[in-house]
C-alpha atoms as a PDB file:
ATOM      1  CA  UNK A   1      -1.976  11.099  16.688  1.00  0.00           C
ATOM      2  CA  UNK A   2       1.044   9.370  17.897  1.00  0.00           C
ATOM      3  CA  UNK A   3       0.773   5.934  16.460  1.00  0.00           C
ATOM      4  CA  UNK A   4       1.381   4.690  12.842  1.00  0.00           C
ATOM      5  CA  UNK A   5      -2.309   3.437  12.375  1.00  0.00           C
ATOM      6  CA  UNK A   6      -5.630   5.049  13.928  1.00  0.00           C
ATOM      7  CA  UNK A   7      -8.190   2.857  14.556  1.00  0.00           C
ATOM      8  CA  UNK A   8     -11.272   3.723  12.869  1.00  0.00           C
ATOM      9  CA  UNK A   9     -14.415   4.970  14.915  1.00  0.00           C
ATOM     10  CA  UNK A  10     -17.180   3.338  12.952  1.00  0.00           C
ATOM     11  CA  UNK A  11     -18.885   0.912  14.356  1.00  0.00           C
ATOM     12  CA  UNK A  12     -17.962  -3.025  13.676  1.00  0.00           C
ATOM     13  CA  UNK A  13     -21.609  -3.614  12.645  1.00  0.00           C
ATOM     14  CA  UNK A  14     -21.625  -1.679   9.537  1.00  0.00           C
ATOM     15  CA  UNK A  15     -20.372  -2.204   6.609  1.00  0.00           C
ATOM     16  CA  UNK A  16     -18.139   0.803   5.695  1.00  0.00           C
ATOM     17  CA  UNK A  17     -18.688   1.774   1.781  1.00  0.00           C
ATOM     18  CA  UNK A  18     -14.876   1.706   1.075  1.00  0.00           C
ATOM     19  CA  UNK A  19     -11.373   2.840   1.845  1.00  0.00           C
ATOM     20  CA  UNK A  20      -9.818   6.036   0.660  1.00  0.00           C
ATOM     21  CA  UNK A  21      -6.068   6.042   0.917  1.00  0.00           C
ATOM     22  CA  UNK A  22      -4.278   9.372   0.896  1.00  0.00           C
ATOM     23  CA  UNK A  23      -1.243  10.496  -0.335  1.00  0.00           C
ATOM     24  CA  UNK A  24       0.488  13.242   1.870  1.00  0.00           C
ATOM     25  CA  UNK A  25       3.820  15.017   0.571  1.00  0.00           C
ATOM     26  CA  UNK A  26       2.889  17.028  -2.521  1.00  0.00           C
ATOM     27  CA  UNK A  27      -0.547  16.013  -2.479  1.00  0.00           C
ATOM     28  CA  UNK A  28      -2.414  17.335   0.908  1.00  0.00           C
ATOM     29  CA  UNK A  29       0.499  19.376   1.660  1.00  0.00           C
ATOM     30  CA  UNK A  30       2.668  21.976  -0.962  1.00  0.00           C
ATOM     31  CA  UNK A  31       5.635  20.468  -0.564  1.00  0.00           C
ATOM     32  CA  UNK A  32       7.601  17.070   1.131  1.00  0.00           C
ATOM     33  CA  UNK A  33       7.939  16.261   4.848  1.00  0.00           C
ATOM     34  CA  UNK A  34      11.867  15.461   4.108  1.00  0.00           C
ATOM     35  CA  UNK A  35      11.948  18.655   2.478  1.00  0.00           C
ATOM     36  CA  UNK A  36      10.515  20.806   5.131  1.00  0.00           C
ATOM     37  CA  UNK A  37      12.932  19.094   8.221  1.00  0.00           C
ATOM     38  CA  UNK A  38      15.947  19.686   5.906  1.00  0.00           C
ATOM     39  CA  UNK A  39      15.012  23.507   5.697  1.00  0.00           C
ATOM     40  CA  UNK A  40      14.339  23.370   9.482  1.00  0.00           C
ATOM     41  CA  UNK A  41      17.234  21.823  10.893  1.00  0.00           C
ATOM     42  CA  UNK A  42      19.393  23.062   7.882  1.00  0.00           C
ATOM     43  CA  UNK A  43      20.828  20.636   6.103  1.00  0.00           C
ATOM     44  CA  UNK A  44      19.618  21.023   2.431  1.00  0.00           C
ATOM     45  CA  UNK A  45      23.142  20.704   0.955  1.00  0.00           C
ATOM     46  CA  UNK A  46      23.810  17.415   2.467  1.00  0.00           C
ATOM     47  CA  UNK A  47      20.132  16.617   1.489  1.00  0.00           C
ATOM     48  CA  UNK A  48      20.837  17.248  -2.217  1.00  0.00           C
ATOM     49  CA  UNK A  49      23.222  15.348  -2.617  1.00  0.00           C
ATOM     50  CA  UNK A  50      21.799  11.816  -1.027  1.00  0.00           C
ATOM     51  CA  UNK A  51      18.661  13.012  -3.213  1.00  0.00           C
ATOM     52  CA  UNK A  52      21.146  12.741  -6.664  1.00  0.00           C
ATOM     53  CA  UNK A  53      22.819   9.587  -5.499  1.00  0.00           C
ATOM     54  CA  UNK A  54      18.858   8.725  -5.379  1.00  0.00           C
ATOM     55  CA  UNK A  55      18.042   9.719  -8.452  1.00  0.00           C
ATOM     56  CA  UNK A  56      21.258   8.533 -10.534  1.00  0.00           C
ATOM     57  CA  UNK A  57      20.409   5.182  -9.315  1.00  0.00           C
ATOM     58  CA  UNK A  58      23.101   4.786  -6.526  1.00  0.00           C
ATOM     59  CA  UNK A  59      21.210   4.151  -3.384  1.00  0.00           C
ATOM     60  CA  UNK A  60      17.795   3.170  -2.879  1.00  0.00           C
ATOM     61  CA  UNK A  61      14.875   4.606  -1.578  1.00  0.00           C
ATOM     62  CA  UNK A  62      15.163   3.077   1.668  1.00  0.00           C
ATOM     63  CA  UNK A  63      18.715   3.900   2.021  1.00  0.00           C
ATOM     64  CA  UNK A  64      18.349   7.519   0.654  1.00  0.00           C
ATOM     65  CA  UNK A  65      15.923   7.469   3.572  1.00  0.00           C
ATOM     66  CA  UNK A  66      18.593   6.771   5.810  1.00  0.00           C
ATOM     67  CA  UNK A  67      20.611   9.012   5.037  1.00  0.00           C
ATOM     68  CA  UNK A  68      18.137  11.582   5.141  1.00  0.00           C
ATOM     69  CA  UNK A  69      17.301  11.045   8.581  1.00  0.00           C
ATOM     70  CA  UNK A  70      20.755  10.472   9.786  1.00  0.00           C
ATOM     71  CA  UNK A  71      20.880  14.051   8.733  1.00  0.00           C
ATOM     72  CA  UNK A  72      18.944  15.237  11.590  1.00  0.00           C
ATOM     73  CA  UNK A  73      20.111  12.664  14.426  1.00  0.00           C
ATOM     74  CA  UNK A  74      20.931  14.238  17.848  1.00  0.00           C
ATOM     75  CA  UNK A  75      17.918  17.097  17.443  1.00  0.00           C
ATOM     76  CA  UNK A  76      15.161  17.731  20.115  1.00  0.00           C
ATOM     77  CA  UNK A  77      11.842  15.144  19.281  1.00  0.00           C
ATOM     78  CA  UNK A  78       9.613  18.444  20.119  1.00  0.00           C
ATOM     79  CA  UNK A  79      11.353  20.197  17.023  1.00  0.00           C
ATOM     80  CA  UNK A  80       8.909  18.410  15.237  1.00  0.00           C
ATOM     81  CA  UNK A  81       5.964  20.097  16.543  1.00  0.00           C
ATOM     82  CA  UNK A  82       7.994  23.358  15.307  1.00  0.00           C
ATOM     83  CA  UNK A  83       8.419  22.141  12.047  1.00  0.00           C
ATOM     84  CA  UNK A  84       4.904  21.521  11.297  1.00  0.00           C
ATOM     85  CA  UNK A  85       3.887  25.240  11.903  1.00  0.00           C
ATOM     86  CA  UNK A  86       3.358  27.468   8.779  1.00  0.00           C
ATOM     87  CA  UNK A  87       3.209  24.357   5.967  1.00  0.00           C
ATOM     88  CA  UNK A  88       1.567  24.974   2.947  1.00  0.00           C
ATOM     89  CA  UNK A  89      -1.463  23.014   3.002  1.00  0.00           C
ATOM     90  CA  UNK A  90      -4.195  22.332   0.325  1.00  0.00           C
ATOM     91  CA  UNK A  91      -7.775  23.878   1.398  1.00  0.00           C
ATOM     92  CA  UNK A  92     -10.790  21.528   2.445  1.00  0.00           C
ATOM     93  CA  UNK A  93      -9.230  18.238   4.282  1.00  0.00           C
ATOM     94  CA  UNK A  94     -11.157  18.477   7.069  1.00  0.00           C
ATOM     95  CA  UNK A  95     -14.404  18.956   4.588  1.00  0.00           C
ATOM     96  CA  UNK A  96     -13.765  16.231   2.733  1.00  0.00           C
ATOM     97  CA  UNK A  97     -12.996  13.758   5.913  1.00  0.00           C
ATOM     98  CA  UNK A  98     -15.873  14.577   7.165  1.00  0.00           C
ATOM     99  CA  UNK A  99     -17.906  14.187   4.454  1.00  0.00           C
ATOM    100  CA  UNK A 100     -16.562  11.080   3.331  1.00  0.00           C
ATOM    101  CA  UNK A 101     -16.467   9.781   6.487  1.00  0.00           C
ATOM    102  CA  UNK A 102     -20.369  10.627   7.695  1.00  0.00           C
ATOM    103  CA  UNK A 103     -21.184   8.461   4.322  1.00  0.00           C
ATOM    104  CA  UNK A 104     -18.971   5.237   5.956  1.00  0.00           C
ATOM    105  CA  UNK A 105     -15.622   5.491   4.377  1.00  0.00           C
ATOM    106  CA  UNK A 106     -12.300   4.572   6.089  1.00  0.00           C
ATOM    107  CA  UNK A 107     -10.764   7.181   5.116  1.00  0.00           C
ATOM    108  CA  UNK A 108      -6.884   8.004   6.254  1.00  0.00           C
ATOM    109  CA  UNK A 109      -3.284   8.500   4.961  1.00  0.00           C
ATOM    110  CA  UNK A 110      -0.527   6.231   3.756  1.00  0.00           C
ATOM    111  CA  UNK A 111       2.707   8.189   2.482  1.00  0.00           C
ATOM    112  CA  UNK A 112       6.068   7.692   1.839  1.00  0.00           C
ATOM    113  CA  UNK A 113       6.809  10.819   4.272  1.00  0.00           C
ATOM    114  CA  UNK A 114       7.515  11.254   8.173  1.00  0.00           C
ATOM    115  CA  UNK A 115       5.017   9.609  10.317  1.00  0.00           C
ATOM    116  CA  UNK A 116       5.399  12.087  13.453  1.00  0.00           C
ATOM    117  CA  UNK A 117       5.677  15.360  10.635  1.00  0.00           C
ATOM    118  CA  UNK A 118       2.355  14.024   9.326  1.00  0.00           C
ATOM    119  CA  UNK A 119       1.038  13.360  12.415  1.00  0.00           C
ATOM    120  CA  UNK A 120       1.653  16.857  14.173  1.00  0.00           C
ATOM    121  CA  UNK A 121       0.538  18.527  10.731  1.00  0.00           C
ATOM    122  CA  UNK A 122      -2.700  16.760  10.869  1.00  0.00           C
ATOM    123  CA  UNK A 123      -3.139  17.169  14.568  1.00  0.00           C
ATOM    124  CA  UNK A 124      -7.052  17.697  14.731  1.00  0.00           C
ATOM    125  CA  UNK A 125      -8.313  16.464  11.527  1.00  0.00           C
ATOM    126  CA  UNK A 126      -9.884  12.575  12.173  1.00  0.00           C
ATOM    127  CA  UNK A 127      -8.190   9.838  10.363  1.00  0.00           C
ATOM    128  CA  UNK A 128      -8.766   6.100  10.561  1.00  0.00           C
ATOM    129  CA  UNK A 129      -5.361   4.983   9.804  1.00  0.00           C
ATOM    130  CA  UNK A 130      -2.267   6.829   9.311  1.00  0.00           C
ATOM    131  CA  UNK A 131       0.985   4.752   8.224  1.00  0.00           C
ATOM    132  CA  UNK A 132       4.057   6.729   7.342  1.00  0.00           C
ATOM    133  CA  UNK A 133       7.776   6.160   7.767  1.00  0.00           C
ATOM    134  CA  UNK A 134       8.259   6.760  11.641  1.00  0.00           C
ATOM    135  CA  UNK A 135      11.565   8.262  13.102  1.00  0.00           C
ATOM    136  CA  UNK A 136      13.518   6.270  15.951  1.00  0.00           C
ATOM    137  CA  UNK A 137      13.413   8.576  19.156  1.00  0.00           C
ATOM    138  CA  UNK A 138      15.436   8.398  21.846  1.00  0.00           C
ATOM    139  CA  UNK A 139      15.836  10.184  25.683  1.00  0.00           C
ATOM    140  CA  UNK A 140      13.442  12.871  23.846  1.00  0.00           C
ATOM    141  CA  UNK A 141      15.660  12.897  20.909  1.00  0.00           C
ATOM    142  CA  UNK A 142      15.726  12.045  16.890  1.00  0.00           C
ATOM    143  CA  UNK A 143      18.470   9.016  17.085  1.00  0.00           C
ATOM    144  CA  UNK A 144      18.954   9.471  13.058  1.00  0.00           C
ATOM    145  CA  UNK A 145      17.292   6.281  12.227  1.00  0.00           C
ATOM    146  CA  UNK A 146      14.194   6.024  10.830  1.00  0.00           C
ATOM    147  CA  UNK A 147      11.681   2.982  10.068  1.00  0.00           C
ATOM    148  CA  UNK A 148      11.108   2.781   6.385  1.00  0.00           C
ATOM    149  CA  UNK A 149       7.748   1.305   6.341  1.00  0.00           C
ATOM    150  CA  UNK A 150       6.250   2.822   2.919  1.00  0.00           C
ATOM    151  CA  UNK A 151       8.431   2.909  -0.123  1.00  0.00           C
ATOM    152  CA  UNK A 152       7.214   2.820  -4.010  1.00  0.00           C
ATOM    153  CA  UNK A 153       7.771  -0.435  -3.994  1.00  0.00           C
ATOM    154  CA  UNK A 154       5.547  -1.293  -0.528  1.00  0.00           C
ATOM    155  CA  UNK A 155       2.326   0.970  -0.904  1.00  0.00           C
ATOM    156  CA  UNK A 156       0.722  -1.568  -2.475  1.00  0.00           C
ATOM    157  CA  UNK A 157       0.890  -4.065   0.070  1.00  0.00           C
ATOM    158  CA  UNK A 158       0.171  -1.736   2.577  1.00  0.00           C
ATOM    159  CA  UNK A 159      -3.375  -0.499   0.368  1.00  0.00           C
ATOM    160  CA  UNK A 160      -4.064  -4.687   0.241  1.00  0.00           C
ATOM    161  CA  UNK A 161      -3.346  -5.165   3.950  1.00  0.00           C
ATOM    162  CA  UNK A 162      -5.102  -2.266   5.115  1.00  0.00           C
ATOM    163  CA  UNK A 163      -8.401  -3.016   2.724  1.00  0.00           C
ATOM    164  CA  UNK A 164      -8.330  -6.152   3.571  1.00  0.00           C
ATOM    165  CA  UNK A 165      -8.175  -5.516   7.863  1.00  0.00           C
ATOM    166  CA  UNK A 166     -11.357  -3.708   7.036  1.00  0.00           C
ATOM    167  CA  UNK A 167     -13.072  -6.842   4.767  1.00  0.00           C
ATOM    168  CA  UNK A 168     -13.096  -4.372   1.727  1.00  0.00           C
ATOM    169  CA  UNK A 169     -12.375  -5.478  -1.586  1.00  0.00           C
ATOM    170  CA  UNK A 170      -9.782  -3.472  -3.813  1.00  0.00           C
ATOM    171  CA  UNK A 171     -12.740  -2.905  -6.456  1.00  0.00           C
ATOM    172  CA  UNK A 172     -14.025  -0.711  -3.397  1.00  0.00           C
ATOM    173  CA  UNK A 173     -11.127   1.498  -2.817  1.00  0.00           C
ATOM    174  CA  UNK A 174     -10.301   5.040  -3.921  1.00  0.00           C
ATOM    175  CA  UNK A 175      -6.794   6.142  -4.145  1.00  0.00           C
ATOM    176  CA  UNK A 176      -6.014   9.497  -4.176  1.00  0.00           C
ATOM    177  CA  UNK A 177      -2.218  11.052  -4.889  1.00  0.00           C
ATOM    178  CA  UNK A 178       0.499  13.293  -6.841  1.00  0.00           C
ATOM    179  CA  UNK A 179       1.847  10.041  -8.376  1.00  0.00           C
ATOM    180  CA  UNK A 180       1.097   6.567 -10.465  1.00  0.00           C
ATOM    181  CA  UNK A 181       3.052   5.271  -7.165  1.00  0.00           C
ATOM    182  CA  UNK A 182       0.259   6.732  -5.218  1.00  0.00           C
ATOM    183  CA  UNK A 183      -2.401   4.347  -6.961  1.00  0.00           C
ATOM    184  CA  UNK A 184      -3.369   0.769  -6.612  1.00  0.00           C
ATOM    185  CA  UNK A 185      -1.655  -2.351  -8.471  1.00  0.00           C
ATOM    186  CA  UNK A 186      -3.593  -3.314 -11.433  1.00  0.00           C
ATOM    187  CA  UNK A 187      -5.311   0.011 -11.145  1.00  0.00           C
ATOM    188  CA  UNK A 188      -8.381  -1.465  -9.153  1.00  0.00           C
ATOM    189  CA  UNK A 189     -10.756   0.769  -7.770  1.00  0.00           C
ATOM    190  CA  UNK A 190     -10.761   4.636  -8.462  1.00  0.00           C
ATOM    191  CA  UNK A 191      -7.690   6.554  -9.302  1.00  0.00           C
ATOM    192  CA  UNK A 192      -7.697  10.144  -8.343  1.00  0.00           C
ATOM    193  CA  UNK A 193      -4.581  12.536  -9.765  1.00  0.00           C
ATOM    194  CA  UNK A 194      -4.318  15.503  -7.176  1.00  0.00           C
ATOM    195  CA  UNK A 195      -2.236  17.751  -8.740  1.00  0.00           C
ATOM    196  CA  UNK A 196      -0.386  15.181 -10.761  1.00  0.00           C
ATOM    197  CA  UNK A 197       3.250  15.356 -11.099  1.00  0.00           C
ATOM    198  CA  UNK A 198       3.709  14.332 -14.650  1.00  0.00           C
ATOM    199  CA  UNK A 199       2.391  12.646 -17.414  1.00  0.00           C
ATOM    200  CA  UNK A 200       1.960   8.996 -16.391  1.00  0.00           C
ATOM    201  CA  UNK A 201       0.224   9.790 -13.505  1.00  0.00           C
ATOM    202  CA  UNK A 202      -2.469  11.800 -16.004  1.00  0.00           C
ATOM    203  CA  UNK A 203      -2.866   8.789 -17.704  1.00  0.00           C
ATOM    204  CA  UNK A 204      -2.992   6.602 -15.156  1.00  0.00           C
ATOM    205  CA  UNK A 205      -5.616   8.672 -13.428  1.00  0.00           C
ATOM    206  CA  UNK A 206      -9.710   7.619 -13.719  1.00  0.00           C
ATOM    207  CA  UNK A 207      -9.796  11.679 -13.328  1.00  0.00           C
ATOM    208  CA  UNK A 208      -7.829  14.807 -12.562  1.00  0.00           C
ATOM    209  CA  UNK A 209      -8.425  17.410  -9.696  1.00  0.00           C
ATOM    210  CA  UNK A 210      -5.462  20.212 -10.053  1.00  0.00           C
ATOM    211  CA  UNK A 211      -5.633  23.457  -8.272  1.00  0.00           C
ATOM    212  CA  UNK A 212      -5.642  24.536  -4.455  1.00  0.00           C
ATOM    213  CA  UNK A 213      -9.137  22.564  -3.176  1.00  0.00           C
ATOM    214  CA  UNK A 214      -9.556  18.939  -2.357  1.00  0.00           C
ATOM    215  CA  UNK A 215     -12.779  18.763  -2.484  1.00  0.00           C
ATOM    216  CA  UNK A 216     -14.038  18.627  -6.015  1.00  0.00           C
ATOM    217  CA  UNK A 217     -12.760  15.050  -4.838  1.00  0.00           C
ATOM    218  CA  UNK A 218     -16.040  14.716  -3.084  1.00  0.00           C
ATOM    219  CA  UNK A 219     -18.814  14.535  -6.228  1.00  0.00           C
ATOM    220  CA  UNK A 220     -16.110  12.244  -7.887  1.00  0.00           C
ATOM    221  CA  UNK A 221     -15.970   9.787  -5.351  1.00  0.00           C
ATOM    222  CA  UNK A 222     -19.874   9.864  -5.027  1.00  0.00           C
ATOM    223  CA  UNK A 223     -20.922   9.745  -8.888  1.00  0.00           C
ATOM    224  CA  UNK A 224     -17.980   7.221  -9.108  1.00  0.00           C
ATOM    225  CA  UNK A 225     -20.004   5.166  -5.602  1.00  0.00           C
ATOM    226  CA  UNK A 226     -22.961   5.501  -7.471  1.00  0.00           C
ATOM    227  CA  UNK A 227     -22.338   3.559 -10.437  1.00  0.00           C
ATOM    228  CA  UNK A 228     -20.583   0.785  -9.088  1.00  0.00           C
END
């Protein structure tokens, strides 16, 4: 998966059932694709500190993102594939892809983490769409610059761009994530908490799944499919 969207593989005569966006850092994974290339290239300290000027209100998101990635400009692209070995995932993705999937769901990934992390993490697993904030490569290298696509303040136009590619109303969508930011504007659809961060994500949330599984997911989304 080398792109920032996968085309989906079911066929343009049916009529998929719905979309399922995914979440990524802290939600399929233990953990935040920033987080794990600051550990790997070593830069934590310098991390911290754009992450406070983040969190005090002095930069935002995009430009903490930066800054993030300047952090790890000059490094070999294939350090990636490195970095991706030994992360702390959460059990039955590839279950609940497939299953969801099989019953015509687009199902894939939109996250405010690194596109080519992500993609190398998920290497093997069979998304429809994947769109992530990519990192600029050049001559085989990180340049430091990175393409921030998905923000807080863009998922939402990405869910409505991405249902609507597909000809799927928002009512038919199923969000699934570690954060309110993770779930769709006017709360359309179903909203899934995966191990929810705090409390306005639990309220937020049309239902809670907390522990080290994905896939008591699955008889959510279908009881939730079967009553709409």
């Amino acid at each position: 998966m080398t792109s920032s969207t996968i085309a989906a593989d079911q066929t343009e005569s049916s009529q998929p059932a719905g979309v399922v966006f995914l979440d990524f850092d802290d939600a399929l994974i233990f953990g935040s694709t920033w987080r794990i290339l600051h550990q790997h290239f070593g830069v934590v300290e310098d991390a911290n500190e754009h992450y406070d000027k983040f969190s005090n209100g002095e930069i935002s998101f995009s430009q903490w993102g930066h800054l993030d990635a300047g952090l790890w400009g000059g490094n070999p692209a294939n350090a990636l594939t490195d970095a991706a070995e030994n992360v702390d995932r959460i059990s039955g993705i590839d279950t609940m892809i497939q299953l969801l999937r099989s019953e015509g769901y687009i199902v894939g990934i939109v996250s405010g983490g690194v596109q080519q992390l992500i993609s190398e993490i998920m290497d093997g697993h069979e998304l429809d769409f994947l769109t992530a904030n990519k990192l600029n490569l050049d001559g085989g290298r990180i340049s430091g610059d990175v393409d921030m696509t998905v923000t807080p303040y863009t998922k939402q136009d990405i869910f409505e761009q991405i249902a609507s590619n597909h000809s799927i109303p928002l009512e038919q969508t199923i969000a699934i994530g570690n954060s309110s930011d993770d779930f769709q504007r006017n709360l359309r659809g179903l909203q899934i908490g995966l191990n929810p961060s705090d409390e306005t994500t639990r309220d937020m949330a049309d239902q809670i799944v907390e522990g080290e599984s994905i896939e008591p997911v699955i008889p959510i989304i279908q009881e939730w499919a079967e009553g709409t």
